[in-house]
PDB file of N, CA and C in Angstrom:
ATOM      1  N   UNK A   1      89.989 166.543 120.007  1.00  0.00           N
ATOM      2  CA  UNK A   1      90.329 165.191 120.395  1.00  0.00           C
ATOM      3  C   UNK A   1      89.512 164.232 119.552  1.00  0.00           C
ATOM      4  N   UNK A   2      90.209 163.419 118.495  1.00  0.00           N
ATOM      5  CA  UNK A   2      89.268 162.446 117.974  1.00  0.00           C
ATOM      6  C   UNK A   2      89.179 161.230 118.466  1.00  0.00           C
ATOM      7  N   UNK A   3      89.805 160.743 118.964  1.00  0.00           N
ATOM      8  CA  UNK A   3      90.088 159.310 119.668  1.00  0.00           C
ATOM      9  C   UNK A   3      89.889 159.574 120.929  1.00  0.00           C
ATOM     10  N   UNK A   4      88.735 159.591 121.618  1.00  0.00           N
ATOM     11  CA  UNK A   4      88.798 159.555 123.261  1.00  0.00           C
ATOM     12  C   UNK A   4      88.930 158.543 124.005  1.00  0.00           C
ATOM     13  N   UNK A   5      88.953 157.368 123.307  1.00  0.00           N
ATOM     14  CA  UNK A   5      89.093 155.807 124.102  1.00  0.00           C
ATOM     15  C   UNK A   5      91.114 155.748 124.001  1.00  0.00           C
ATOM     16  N   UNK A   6      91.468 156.304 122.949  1.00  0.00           N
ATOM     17  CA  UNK A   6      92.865 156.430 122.904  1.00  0.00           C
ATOM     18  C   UNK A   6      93.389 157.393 123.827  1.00  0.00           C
ATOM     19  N   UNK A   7      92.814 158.769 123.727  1.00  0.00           N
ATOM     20  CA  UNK A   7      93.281 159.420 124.984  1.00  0.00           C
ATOM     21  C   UNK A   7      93.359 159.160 126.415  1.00  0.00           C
ATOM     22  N   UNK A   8      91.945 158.687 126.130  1.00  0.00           N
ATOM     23  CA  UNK A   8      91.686 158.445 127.660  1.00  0.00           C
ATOM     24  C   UNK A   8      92.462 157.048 128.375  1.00  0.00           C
ATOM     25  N   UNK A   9      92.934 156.310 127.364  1.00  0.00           N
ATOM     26  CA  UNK A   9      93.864 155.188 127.893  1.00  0.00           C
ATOM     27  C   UNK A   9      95.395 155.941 127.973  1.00  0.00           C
ATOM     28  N   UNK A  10      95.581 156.791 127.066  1.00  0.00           N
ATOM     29  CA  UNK A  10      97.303 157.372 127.720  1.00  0.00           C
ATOM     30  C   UNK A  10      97.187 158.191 128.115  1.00  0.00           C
ATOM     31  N   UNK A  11      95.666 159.164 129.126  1.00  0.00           N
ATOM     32  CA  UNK A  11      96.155 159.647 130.553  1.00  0.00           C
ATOM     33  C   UNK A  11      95.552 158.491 131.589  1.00  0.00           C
ATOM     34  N   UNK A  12      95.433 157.289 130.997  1.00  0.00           N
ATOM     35  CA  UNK A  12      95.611 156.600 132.735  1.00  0.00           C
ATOM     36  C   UNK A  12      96.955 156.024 132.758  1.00  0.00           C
ATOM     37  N   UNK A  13      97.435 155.675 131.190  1.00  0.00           N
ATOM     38  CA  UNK A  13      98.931 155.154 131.600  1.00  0.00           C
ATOM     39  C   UNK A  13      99.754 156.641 132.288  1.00  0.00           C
ATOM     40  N   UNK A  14      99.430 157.591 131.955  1.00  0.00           N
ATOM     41  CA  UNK A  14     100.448 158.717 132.156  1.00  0.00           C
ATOM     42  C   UNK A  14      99.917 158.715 133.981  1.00  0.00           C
ATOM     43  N   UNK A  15      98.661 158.931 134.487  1.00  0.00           N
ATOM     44  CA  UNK A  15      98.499 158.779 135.878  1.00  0.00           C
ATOM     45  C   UNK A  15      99.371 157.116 136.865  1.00  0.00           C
ATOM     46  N   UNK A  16      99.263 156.372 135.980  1.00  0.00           N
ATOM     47  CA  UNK A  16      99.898 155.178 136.482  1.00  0.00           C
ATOM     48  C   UNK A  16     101.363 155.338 136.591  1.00  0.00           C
ATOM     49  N   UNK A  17     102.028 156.278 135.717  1.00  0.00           N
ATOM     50  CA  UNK A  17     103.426 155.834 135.411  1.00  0.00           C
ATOM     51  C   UNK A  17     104.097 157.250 136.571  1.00  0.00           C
ATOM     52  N   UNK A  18     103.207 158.057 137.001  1.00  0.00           N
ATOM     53  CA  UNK A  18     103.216 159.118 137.778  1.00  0.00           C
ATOM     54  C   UNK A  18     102.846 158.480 139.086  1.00  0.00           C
ATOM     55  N   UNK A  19     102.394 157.759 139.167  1.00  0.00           N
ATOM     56  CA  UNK A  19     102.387 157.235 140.665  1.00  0.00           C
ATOM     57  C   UNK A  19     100.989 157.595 140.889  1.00  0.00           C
ATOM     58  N   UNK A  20     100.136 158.065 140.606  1.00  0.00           N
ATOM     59  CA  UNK A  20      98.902 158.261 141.120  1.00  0.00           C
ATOM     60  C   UNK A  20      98.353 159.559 140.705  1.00  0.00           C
ATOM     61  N   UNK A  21      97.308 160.212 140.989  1.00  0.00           N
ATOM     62  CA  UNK A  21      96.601 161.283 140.510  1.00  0.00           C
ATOM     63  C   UNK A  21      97.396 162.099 141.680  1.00  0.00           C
ATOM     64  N   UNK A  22      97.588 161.791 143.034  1.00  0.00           N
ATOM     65  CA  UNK A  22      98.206 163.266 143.819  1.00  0.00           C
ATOM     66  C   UNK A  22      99.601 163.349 143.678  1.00  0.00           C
ATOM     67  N   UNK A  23     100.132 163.147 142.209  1.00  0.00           N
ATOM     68  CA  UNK A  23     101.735 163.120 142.185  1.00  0.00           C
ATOM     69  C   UNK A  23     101.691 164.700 142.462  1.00  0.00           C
ATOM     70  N   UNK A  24     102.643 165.305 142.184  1.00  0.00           N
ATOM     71  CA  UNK A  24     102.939 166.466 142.258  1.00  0.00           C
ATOM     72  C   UNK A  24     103.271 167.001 141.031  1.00  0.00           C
ATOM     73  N   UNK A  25     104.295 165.778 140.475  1.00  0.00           N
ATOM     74  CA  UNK A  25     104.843 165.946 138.679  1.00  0.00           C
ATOM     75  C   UNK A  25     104.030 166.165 137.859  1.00  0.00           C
ATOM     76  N   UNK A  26     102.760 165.368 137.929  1.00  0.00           N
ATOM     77  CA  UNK A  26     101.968 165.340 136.662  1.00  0.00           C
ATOM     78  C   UNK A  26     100.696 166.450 136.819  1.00  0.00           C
ATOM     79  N   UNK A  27     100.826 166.921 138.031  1.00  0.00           N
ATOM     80  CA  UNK A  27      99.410 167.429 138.513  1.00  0.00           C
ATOM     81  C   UNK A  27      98.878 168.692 137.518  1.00  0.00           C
ATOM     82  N   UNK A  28     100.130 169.413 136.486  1.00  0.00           N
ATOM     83  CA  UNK A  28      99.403 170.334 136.033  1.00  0.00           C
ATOM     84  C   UNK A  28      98.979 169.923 134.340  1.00  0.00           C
ATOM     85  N   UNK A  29      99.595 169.088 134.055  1.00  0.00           N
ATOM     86  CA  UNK A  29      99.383 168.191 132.525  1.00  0.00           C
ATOM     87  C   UNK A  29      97.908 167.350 133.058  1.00  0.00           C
ATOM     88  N   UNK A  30      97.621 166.937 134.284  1.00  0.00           N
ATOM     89  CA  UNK A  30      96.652 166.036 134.243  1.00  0.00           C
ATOM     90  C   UNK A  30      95.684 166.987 134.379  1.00  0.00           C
ATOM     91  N   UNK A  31      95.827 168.219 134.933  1.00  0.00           N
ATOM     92  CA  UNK A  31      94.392 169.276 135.153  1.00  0.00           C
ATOM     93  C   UNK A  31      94.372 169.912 133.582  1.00  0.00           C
ATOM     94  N   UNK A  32      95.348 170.019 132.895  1.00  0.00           N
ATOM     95  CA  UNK A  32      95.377 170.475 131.388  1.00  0.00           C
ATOM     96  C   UNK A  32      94.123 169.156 130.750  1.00  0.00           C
ATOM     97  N   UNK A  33      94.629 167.984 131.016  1.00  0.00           N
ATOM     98  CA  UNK A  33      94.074 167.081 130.137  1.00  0.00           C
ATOM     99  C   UNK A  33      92.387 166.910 130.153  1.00  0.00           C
ATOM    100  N   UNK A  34      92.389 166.580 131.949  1.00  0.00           N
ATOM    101  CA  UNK A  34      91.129 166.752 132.209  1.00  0.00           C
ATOM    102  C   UNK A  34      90.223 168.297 131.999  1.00  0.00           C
ATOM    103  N   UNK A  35      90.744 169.152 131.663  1.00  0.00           N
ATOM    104  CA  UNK A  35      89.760 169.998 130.916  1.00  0.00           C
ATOM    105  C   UNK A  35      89.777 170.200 129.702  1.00  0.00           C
ATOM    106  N   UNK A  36      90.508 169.246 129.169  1.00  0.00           N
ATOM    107  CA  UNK A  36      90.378 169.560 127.614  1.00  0.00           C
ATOM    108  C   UNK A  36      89.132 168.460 127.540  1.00  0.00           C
ATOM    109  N   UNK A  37      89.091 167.219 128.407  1.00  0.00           N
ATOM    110  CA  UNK A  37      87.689 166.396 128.212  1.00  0.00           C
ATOM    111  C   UNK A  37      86.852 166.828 128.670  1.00  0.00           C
ATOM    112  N   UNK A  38      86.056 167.614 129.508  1.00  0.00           N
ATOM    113  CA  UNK A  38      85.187 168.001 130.145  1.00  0.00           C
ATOM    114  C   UNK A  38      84.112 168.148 129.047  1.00  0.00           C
ATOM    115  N   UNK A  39      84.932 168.454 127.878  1.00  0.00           N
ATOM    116  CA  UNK A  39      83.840 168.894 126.947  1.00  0.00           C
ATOM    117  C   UNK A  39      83.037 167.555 126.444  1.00  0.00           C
ATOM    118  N   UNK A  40      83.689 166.544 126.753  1.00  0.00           N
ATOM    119  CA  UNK A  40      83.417 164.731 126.201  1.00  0.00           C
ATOM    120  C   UNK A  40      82.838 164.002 127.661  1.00  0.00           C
ATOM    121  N   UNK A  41      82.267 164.515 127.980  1.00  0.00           N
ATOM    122  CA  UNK A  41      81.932 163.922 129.943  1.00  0.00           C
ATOM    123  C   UNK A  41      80.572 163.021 129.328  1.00  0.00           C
ATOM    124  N   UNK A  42      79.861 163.088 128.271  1.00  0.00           N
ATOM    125  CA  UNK A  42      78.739 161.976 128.098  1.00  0.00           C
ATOM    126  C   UNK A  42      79.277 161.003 127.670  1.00  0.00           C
ATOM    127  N   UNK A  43      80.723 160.774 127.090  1.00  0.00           N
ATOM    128  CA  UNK A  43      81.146 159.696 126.723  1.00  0.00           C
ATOM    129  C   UNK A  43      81.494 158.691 127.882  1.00  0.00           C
ATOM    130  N   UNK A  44      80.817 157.663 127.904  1.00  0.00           N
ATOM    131  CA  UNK A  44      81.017 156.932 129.016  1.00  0.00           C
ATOM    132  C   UNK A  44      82.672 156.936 129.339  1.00  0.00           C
ATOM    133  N   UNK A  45      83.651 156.603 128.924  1.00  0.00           N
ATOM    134  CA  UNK A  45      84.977 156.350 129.096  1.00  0.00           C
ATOM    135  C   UNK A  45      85.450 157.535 129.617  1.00  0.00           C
ATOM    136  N   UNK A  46      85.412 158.380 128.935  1.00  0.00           N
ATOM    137  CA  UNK A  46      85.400 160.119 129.265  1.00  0.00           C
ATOM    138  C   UNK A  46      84.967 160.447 130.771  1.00  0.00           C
ATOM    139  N   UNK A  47      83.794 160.189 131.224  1.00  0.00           N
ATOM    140  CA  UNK A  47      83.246 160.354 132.489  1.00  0.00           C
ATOM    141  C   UNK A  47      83.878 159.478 133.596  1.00  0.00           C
ATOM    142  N   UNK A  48      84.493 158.485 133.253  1.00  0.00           N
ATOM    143  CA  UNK A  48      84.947 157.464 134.098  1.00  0.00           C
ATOM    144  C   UNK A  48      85.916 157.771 134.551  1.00  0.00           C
ATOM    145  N   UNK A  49      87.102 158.363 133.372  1.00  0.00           N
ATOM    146  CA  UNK A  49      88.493 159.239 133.379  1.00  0.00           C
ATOM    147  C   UNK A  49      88.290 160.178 134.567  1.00  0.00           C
ATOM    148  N   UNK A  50      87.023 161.106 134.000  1.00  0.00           N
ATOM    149  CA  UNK A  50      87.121 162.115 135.076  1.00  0.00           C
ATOM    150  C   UNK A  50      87.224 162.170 136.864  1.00  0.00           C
ATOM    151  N   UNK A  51      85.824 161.226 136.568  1.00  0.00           N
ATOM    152  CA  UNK A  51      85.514 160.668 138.235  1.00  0.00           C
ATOM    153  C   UNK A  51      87.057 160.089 139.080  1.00  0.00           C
ATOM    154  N   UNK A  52      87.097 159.164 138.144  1.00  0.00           N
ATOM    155  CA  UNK A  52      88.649 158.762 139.016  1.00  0.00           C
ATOM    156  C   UNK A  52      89.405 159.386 138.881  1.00  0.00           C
ATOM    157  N   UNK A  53      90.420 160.613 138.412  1.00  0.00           N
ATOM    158  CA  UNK A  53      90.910 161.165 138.555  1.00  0.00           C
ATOM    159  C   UNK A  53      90.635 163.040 139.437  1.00  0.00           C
ATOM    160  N   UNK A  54      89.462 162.930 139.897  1.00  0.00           N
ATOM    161  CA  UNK A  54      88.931 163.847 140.383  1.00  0.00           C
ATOM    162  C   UNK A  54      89.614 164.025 142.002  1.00  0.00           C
TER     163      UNK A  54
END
């Protein structure tokens, strides 16, 4: 992932456009996404992603 301020803004549009983090639709692309960042969790933006979508 080179752009994490880019990623991390189109999985909140992708959580927004899903209706929320407990959609059902998005729930296995958003657990894909969020562990592909886990590895970026000191990046402030990165950590923020996580928390709220946790």
């Amino acid at each position: 992932m080179g752009d994490l301020d880019a990623t991390v803004e189109t999985g909140e549009h992708v959580v927004d456009l899903l209706g929320g983090v407990s959609s059902a639709r998005g729930g296995s692309a958003l657990a894909e996404l969020r562990a592909a960042l886990v590895k970026h969790r000191s990046a402030p933006v990165v950590s923020g992603f996580l928390d709220d979508t946790a």
